[in-house]
Protein backbone atom coordinates (compact mmCIF):
# COMPACT_ATOMS: atom_id res chain seq x y z
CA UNK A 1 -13.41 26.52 45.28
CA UNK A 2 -12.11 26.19 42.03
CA UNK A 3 -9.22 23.60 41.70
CA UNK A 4 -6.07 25.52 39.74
CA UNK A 5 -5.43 24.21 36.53
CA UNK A 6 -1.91 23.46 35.94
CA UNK A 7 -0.13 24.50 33.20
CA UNK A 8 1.74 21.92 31.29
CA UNK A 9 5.46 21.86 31.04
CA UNK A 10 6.80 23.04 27.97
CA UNK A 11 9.02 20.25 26.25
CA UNK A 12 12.49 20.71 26.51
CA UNK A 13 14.13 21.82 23.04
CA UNK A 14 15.06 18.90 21.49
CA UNK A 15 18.77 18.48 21.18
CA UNK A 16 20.16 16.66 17.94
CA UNK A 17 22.19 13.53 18.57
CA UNK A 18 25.73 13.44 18.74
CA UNK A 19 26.40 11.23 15.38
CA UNK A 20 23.64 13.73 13.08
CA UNK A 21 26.30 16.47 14.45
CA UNK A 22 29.41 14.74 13.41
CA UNK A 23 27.81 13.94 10.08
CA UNK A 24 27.63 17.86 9.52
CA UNK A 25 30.49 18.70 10.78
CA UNK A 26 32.71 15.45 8.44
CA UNK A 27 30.51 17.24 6.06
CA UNK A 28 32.50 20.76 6.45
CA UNK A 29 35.79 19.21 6.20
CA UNK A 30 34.79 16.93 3.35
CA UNK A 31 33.93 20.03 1.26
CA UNK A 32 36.90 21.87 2.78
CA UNK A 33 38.70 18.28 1.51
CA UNK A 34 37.31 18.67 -1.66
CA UNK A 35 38.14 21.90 -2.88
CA UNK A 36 41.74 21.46 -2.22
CA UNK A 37 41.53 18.87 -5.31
CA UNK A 38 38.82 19.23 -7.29
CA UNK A 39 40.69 22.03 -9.22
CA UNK A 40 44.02 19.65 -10.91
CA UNK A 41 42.17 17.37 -13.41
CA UNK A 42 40.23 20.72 -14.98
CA UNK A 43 43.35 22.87 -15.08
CA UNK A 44 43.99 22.63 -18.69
CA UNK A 45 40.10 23.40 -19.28
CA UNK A 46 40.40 26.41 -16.71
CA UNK A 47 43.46 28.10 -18.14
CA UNK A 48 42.06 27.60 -21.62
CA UNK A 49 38.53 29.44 -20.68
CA UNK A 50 39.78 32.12 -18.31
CA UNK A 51 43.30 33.20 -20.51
CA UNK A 52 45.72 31.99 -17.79
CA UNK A 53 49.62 31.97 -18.03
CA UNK A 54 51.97 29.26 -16.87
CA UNK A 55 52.46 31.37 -13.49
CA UNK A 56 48.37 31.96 -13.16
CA UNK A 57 47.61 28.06 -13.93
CA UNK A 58 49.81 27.49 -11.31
CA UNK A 59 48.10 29.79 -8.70
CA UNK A 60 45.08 28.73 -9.38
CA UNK A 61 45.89 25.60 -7.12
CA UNK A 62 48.49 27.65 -4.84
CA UNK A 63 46.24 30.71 -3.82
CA UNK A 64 43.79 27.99 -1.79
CA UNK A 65 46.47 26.72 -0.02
CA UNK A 66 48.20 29.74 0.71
CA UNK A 67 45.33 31.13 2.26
CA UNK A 68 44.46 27.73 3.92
CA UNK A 69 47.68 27.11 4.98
CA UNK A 70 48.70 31.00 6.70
CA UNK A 71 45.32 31.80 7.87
CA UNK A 72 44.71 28.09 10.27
CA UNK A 73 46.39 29.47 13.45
CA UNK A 74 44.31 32.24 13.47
CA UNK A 75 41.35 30.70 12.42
CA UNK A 76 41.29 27.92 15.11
CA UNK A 77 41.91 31.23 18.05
CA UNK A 78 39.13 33.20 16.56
CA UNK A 79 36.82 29.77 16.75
CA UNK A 80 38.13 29.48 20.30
CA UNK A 81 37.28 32.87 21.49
CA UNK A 82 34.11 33.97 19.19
CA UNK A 83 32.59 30.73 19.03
CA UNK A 84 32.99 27.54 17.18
CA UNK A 85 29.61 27.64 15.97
CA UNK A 86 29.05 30.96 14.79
CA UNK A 87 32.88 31.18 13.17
CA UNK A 88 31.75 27.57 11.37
CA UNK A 89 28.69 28.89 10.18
CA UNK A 90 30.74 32.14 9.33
CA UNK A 91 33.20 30.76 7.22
CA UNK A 92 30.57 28.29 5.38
CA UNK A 93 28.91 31.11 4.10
CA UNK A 94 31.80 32.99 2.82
CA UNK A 95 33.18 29.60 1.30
CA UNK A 96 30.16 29.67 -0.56
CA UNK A 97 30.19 32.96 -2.41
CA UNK A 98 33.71 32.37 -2.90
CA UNK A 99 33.03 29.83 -4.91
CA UNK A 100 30.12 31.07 -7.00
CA UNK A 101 32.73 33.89 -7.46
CA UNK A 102 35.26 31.93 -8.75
CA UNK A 103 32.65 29.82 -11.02
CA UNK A 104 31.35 33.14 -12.63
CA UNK A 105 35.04 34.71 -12.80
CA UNK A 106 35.77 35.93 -16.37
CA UNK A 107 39.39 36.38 -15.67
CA UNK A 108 42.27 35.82 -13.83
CA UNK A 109 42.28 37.97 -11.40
CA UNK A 110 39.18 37.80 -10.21
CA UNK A 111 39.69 33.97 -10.16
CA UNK A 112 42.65 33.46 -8.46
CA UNK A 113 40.99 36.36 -5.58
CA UNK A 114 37.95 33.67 -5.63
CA UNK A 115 40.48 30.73 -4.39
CA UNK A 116 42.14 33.48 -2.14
CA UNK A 117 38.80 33.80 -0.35
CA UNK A 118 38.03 29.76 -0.52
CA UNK A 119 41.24 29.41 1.35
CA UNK A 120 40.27 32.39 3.48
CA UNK A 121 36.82 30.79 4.17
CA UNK A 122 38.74 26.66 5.01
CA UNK A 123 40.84 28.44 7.64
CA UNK A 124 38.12 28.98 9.69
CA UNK A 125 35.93 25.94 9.06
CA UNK A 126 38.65 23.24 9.59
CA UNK A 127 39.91 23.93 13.01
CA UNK A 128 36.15 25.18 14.21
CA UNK A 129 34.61 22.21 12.84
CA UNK A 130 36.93 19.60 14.19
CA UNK A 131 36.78 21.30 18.23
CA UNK A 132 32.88 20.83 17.84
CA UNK A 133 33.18 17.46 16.56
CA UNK A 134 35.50 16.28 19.40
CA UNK A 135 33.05 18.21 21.90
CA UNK A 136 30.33 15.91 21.22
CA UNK A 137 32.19 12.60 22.07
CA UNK A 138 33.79 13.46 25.95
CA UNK A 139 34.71 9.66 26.31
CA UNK A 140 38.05 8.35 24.60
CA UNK A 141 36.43 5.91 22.72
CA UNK A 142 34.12 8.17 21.83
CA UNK A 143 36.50 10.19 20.03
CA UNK A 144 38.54 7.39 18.34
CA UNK A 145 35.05 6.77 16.45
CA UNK A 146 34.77 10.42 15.43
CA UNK A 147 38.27 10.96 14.36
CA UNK A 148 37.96 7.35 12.47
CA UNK A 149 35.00 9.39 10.59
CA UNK A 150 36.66 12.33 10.26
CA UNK A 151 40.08 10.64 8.85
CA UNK A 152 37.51 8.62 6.17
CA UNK A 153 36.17 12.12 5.17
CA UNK A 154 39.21 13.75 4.52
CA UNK A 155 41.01 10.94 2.53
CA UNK A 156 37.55 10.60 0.71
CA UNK A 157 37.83 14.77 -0.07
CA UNK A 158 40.93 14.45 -1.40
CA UNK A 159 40.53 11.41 -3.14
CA UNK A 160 36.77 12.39 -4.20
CA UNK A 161 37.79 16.02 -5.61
CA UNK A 162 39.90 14.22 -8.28
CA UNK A 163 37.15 12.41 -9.42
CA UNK A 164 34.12 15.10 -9.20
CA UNK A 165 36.65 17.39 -10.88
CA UNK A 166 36.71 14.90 -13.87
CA UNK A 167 32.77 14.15 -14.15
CA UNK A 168 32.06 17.76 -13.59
CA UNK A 169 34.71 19.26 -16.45
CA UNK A 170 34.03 16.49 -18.77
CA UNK A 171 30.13 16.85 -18.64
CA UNK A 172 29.15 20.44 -18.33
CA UNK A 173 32.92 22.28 -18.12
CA UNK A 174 34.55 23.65 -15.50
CA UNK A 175 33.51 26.48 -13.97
CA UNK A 176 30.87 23.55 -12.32
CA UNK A 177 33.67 22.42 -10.16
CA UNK A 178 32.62 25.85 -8.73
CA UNK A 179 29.23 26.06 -8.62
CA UNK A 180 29.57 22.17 -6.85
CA UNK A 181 31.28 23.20 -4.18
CA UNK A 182 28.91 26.32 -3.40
CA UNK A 183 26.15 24.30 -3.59
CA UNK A 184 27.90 21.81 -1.13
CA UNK A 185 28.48 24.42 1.19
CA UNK A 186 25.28 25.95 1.24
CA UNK A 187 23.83 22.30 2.04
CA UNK A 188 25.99 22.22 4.63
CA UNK A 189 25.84 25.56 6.53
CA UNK A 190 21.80 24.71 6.47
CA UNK A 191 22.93 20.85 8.30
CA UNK A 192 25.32 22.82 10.67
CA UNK A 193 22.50 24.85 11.65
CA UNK A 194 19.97 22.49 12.47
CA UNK A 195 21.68 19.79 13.41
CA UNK A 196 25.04 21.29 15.30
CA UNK A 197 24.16 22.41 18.87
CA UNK A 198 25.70 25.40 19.97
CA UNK A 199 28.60 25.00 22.08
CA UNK A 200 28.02 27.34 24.61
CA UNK A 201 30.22 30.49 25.58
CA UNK A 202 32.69 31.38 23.99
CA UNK A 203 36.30 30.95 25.54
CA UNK A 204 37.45 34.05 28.12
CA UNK A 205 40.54 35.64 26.73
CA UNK A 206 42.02 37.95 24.43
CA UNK A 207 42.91 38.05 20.76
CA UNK A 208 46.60 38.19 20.04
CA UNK A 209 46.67 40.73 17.22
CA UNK A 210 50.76 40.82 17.03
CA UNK A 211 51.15 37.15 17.40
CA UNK A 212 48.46 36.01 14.66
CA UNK A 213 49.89 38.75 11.92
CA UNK A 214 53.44 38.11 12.80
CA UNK A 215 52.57 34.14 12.36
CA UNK A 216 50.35 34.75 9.42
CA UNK A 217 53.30 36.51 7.47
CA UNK A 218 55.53 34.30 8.25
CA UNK A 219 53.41 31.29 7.01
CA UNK A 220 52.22 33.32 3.67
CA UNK A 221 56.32 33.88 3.36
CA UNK A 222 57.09 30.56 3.80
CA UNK A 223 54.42 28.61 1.87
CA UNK A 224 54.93 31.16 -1.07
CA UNK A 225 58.85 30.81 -1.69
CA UNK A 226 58.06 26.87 -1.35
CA UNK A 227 55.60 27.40 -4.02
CA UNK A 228 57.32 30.08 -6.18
CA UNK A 229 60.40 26.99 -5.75
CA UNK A 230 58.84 24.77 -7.84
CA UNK A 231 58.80 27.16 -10.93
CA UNK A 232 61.74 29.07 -10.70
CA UNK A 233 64.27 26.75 -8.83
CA UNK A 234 65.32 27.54 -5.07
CA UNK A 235 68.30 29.70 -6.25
CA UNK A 236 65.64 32.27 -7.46
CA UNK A 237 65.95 35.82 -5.09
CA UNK A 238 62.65 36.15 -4.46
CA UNK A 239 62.26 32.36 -3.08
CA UNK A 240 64.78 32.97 -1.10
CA UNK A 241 63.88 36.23 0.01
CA UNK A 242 60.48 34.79 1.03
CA UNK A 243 62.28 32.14 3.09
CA UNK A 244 64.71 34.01 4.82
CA UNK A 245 61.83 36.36 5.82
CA UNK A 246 59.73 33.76 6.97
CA UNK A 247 62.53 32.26 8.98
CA UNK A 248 63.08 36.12 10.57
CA UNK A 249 59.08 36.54 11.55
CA UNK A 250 58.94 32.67 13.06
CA UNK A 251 61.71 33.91 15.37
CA UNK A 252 60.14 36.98 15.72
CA UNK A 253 57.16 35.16 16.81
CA UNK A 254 58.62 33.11 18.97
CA UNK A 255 59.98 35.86 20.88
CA UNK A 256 56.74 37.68 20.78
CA UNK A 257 54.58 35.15 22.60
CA UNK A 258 57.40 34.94 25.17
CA UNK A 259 55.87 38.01 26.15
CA UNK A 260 52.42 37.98 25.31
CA UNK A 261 49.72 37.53 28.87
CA UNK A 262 47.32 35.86 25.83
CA UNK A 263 49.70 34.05 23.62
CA UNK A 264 48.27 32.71 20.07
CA UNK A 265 50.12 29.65 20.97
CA UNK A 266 50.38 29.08 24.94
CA UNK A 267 53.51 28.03 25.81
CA UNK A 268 51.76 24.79 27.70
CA UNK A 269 50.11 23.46 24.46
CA UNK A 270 52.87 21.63 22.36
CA UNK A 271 53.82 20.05 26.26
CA UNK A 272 50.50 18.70 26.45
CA UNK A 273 49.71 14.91 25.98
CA UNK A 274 51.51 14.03 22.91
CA UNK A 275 50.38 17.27 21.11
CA UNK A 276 53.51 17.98 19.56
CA UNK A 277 54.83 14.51 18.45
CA UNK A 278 51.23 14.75 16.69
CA UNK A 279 52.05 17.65 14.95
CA UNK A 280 55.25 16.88 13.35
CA UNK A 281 54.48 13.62 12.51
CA UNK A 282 51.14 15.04 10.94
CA UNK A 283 53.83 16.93 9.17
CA UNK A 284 55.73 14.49 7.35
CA UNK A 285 52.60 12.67 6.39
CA UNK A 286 51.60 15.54 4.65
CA UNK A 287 54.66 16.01 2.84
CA UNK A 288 53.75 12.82 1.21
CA UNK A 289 50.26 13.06 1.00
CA UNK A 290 49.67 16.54 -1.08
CA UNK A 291 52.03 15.34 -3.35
CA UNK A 292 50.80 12.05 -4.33
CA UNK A 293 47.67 13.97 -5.03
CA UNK A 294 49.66 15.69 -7.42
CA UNK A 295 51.92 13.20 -9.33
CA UNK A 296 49.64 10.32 -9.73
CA UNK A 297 46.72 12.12 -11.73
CA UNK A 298 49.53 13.47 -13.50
CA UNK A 299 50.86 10.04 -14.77
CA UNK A 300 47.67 8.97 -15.61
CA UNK A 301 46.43 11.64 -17.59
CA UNK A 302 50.21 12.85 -19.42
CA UNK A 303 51.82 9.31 -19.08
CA UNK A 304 49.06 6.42 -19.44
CA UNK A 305 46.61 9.04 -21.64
CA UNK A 306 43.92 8.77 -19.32
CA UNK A 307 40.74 11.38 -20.15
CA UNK A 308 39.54 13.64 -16.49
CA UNK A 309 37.02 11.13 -16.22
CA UNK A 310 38.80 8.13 -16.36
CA UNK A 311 41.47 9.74 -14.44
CA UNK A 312 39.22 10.85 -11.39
CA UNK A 313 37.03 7.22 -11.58
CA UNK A 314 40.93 5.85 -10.49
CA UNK A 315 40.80 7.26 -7.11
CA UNK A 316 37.69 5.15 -6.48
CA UNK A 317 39.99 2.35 -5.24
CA UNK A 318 42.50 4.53 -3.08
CA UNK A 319 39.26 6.68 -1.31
CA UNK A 320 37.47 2.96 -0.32
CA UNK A 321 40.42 1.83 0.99
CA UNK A 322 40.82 5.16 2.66
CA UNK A 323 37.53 4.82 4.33
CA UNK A 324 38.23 1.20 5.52
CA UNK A 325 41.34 2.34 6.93
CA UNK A 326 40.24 5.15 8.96
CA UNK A 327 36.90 3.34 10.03
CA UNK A 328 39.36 -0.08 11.53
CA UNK A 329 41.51 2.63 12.82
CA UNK A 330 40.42 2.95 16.73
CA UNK A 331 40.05 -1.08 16.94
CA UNK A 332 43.03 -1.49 15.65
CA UNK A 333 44.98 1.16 17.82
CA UNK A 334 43.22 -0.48 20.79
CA UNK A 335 44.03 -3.76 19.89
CA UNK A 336 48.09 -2.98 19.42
CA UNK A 337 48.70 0.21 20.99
CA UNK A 338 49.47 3.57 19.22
CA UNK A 339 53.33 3.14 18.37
CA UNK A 340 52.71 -0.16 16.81
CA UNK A 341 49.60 1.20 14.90
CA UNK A 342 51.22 4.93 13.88
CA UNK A 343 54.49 2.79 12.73
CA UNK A 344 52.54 0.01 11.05
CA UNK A 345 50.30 2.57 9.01
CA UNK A 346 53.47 4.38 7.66
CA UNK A 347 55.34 1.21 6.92
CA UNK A 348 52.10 0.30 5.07
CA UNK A 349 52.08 3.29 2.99
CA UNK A 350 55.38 3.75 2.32
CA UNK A 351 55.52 0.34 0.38
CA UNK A 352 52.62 1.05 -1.21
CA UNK A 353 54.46 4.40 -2.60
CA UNK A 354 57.53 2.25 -3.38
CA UNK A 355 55.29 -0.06 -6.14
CA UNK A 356 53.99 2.88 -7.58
CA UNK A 357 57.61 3.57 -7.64
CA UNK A 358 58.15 0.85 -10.64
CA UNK A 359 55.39 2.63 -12.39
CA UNK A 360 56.54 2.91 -16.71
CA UNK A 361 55.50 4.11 -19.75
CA UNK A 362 53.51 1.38 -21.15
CA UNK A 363 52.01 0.35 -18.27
CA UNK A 364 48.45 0.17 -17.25
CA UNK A 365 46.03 1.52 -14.68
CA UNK A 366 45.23 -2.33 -13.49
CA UNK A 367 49.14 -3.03 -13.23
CA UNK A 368 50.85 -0.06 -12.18
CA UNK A 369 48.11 1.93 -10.17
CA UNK A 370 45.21 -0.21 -8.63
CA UNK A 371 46.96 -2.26 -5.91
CA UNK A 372 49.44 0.44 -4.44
CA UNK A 373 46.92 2.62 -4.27
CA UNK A 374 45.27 0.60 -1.88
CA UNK A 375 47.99 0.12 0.15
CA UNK A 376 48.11 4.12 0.02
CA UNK A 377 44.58 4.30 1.28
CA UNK A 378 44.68 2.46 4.15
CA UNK A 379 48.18 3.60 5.47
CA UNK A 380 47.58 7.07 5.26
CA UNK A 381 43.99 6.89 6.77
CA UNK A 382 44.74 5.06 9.62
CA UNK A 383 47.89 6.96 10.10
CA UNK A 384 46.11 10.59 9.71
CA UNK A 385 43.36 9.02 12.09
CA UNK A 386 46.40 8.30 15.15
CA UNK A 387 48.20 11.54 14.40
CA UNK A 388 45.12 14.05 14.62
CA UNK A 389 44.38 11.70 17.80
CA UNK A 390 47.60 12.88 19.38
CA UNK A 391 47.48 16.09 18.32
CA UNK A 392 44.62 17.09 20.77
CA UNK A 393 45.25 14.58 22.86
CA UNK A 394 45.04 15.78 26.50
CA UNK A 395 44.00 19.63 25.08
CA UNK A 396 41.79 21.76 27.47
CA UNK A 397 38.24 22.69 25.55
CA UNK A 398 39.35 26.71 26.01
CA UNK A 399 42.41 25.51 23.53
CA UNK A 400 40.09 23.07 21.05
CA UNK A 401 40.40 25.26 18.07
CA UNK A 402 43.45 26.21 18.08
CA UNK A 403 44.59 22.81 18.45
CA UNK A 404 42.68 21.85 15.26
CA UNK A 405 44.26 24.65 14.02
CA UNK A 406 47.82 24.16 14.28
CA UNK A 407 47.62 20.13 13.25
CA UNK A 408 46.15 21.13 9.72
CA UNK A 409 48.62 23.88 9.87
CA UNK A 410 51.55 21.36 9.69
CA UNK A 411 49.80 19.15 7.51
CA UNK A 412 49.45 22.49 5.36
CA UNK A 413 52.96 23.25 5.61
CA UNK A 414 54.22 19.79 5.53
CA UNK A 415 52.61 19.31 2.18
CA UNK A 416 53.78 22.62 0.80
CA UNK A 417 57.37 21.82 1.66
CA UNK A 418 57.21 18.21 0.09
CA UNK A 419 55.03 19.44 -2.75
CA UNK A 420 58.02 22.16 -3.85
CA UNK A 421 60.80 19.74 -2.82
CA UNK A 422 59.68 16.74 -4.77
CA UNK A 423 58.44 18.43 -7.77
CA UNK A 424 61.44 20.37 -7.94
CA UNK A 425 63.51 16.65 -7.79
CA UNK A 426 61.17 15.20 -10.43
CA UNK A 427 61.55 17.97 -12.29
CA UNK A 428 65.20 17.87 -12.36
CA UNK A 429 65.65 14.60 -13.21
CA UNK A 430 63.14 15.00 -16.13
CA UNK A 431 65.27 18.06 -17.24
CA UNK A 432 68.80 16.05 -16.77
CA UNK A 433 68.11 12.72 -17.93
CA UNK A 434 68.45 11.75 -22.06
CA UNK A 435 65.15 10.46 -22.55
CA UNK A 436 62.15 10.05 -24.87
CA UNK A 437 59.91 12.58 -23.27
CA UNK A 438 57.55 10.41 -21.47
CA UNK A 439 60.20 8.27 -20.42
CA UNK A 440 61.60 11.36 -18.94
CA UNK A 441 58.07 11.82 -17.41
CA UNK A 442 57.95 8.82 -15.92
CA UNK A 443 61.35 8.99 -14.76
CA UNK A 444 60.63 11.97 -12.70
CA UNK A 445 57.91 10.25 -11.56
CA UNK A 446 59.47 7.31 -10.48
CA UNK A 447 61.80 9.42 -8.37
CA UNK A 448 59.02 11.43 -6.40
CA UNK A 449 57.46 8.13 -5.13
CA UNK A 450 60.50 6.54 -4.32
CA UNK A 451 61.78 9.42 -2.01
CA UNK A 452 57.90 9.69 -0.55
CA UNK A 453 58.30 5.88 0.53
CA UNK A 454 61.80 6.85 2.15
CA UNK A 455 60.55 9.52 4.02
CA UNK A 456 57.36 7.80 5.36
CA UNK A 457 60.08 4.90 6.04
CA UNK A 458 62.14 7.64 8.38
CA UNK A 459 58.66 9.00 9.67
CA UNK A 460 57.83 5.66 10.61
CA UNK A 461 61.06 4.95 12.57
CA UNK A 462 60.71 8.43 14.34
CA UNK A 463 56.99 7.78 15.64
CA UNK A 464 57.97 4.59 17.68
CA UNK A 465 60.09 6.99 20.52
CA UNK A 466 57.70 10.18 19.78
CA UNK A 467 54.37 8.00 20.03
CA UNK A 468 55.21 6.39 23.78
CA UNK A 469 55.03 9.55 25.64
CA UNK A 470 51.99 8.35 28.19
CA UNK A 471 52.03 11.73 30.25
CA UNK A 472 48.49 12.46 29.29
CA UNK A 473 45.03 13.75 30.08
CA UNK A 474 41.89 12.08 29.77
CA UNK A 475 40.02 14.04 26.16
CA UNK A 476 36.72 14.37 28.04
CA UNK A 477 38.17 16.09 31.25
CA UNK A 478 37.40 19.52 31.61
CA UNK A 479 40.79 21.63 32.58
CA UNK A 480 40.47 24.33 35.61
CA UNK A 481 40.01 27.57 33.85
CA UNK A 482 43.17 29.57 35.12
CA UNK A 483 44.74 33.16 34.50
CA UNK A 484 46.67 32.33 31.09
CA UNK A 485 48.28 35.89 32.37
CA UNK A 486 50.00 33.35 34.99
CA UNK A 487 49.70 29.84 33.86
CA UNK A 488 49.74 27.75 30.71
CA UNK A 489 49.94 23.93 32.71
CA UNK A 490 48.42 21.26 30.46
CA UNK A 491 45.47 19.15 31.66
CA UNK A 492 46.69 16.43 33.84
């Protein structure tokens, strides 16, 4: 009698490790980083090639974070109930052609629709990107190692935009900054997809179709009369037409998912773990942070005469030191706890903002720039690393995207608020004051950076009550699925 032969097992699919994933994934938000910047240093260049006004110039910046900004909230619920991966992958493809788009755009409409859809395109990738991320580290120190990475990529975007925008403008013009940042994404939708596992099913539930466009409006409303402020002054109708509307649809929102059995936002969320004092801490750092991004490239280049290049090889400094920063930042919240460490990182940041604050006209990159911006770097990395720690701290994995969501929703916000409101101060006091223009310049200058360190000061002070809540859950616990028709209670 013949003996059977056994068939061998088949292998098991081989599953990629948990730090190749995370490198795709920092990978996303580093291009998502990147693209929020990389467009400031070639803005004379762009206006000049596609025939842009004063108003288009400046929406060639806003329209990306308009879209970014509005579109998070819903972005992070659709990665929750679709899918993170297949939303990820989703939106990496679309940021792509959106950017080819907007390197081939001949005009500027069909420029300014090209940032529309890059913005369109980050929405989805940011919050979808970090929930996978945080799914592949279940421990807690886990996680403080992938949010260290993912604070060094997103300092580095912001910080590495200004100077790829420079190299790229300055050596084969600008509509490269484009065709860059397609290219990045296409590299990185083909890591995602070999290298990202899939994260199983997607999350039971139901989309919240009046909640997300009664939110969305209200964030396009809001974000657009902040914008709009910073031309035309906030007496102007329409910016204040855009604000009182967006304060009417927030309240209208709020009332809404009263109501609602599958809330956009569930009423348990901002009660869970330290999720809110998270988000409006993350709030005020990013009033600070989008606008430094703004002013300093600005002084260099109208102030100290700096070329794109020269301007964008002076971030080098401020992105190392943002990559230190967030890399030290889970020893060195372990080490003294995560008031001292949130409070520390502001204070640390807000003096480095208050020398830039002496900043004049004849000084020098070496003098004036090089050591605050260090200071800079590491405050705001290891803060930004603490804050998106607490900001999905405790979350249940059904509610992972939308917690990514809404914390680079109030950094969003945040910056667009403190982007209009110190730009509108600079602005006035380089209007009022009887200067030589460049003095005036700096002036202006002087006054944005001196109000940032005095409301990272403030921020500082608020985090050490907000940042001792302990009533939290363990990030790698898995939360009962319940009936959100009958209960929203936070992990515990």
């Amino acid at each position: 009698m013949k003996e059977a032969r056994t068939q061998p097992e088949p292998e098991a699919p081989r599953v990629p490790r948990p730090g190749a994933a995370l490198a795709a994934l920092a990978a996303a938000q580093f291009t998502v980083m990147l693209a929020t910047s990389i467009v400031n240093v070639a803005l004379p260049q762009i206006r000049a090639g596609v025939g842009l006004s004063d108003t288009g110039t400046t929406w060639v910046v806003n329209a990306y974070g308009l879209a970014f900004g509005a579109l998070l909230l819903a972005g992070g619920r659709a990665a929750d109930l679709l899918g993170r991966r297949p939303v990820l992958v989703a939106g990496l493809g679309l940021f792509a052609a959106a950017s080819l788009s907007a390197g081939l755009a001949s005009g500027p409409v069909l420029l300014i629709a090209a940032r529309v859809g890059q913005g369109l395109a980050a929405a989805a990738i940011a919050p979808a990107a970090l929930a996978l991320a945080l799914a592949q580290f279940p421990t807690r120190a886990g996680r403080g190692r992938a949010l260290g990475v993912w604070g060094a990529v997103s300092g580095a975007g912001g910080a590495g935009g200004v100077l790829l925008g420079g190299l790229l403008t300055q050596a084969g013009g600008w509509p490269w900054i484009f065709y860059s940042v397609a290219l990045g994404a296409v590299l990185v939708l083909a890591a995602v997809a070999a290298l990202v596992p899939d994260a199983g099913r997607p999350e039971p539930g139901r989309f919240d179709l009046l909640g997300t466009a009664t939110v969305t409006l209200a964030l396009t409303c809001l974000v657009w009369g902040l914008t709009g402020a910073r031309g035309a002054g906030w007496a102007d109708a329409r910016v204040l037409g855009a604000l009182g509307a967006a304060a009417l649809l927030l309240v209208a929102f709020a009332a809404i998912e009263r109501r609602r059995p599958y809330a956009l936002i569930p009423p348990g969320l901002l009660t869970t773990g330290r999720v809110a004092a998270g988000d409006l801490l993350m709030a005020l750092l990013g009033s600070v942070w989008i606008a430094l991004f703004f002013f300093l490239p600005l002084y260099q280049q109208q102030v100290l005469g700096s070329g794109p290049l020269a301007t964008g090889a002076g971030q080098l400094p401020l992105a190392a030191a943002n990559m230190l920063g967030a890399s030290l930042a889970p020893r060195i919240s372990r080490r003294l706890g995560v008031p001292a460490t949130v409070t520390g990182a502001l204070l640390v940041e807000a003096a480095g903002l208050l020398w830039l604050a002496r900043i004049s006209v004849d000084g020098s990159y070496v003098a004036d720039i090089l050591g605050p911006s260090i200071l800079v770097g590491l405050g705001l990395s290891v803060a930004f690393v603490q804050l998106t720690a607490l900001a999905v701290d405790g979350v249940p994995q059904r509610d992972a995207g939308l917690a990514g969501g809404l914390v680079n929703t109030t950094r969003q916000v945040g910056g667009a608020i403190g982007l209009a409101a110190l730009a509108t101060l600079a602005g006035s006091v380089t209007t009022h004051t009887h200067q030589p223009p460049l003095e005036a310049l700096t002036s202006g200058y002087r006054t944005a950076f001196t109000v940032s360190a005095a409301i990272l000061a403030a921020t500082a002070l608020l985090a050490l009550p907000l940042t001792r809540r302990t009533r939290r859950a363990e990030p790698g616990a898995a939360a009962p699925r319940q009936d959100r028709t009958t209960d929203h209670a936070p992990a515990t």
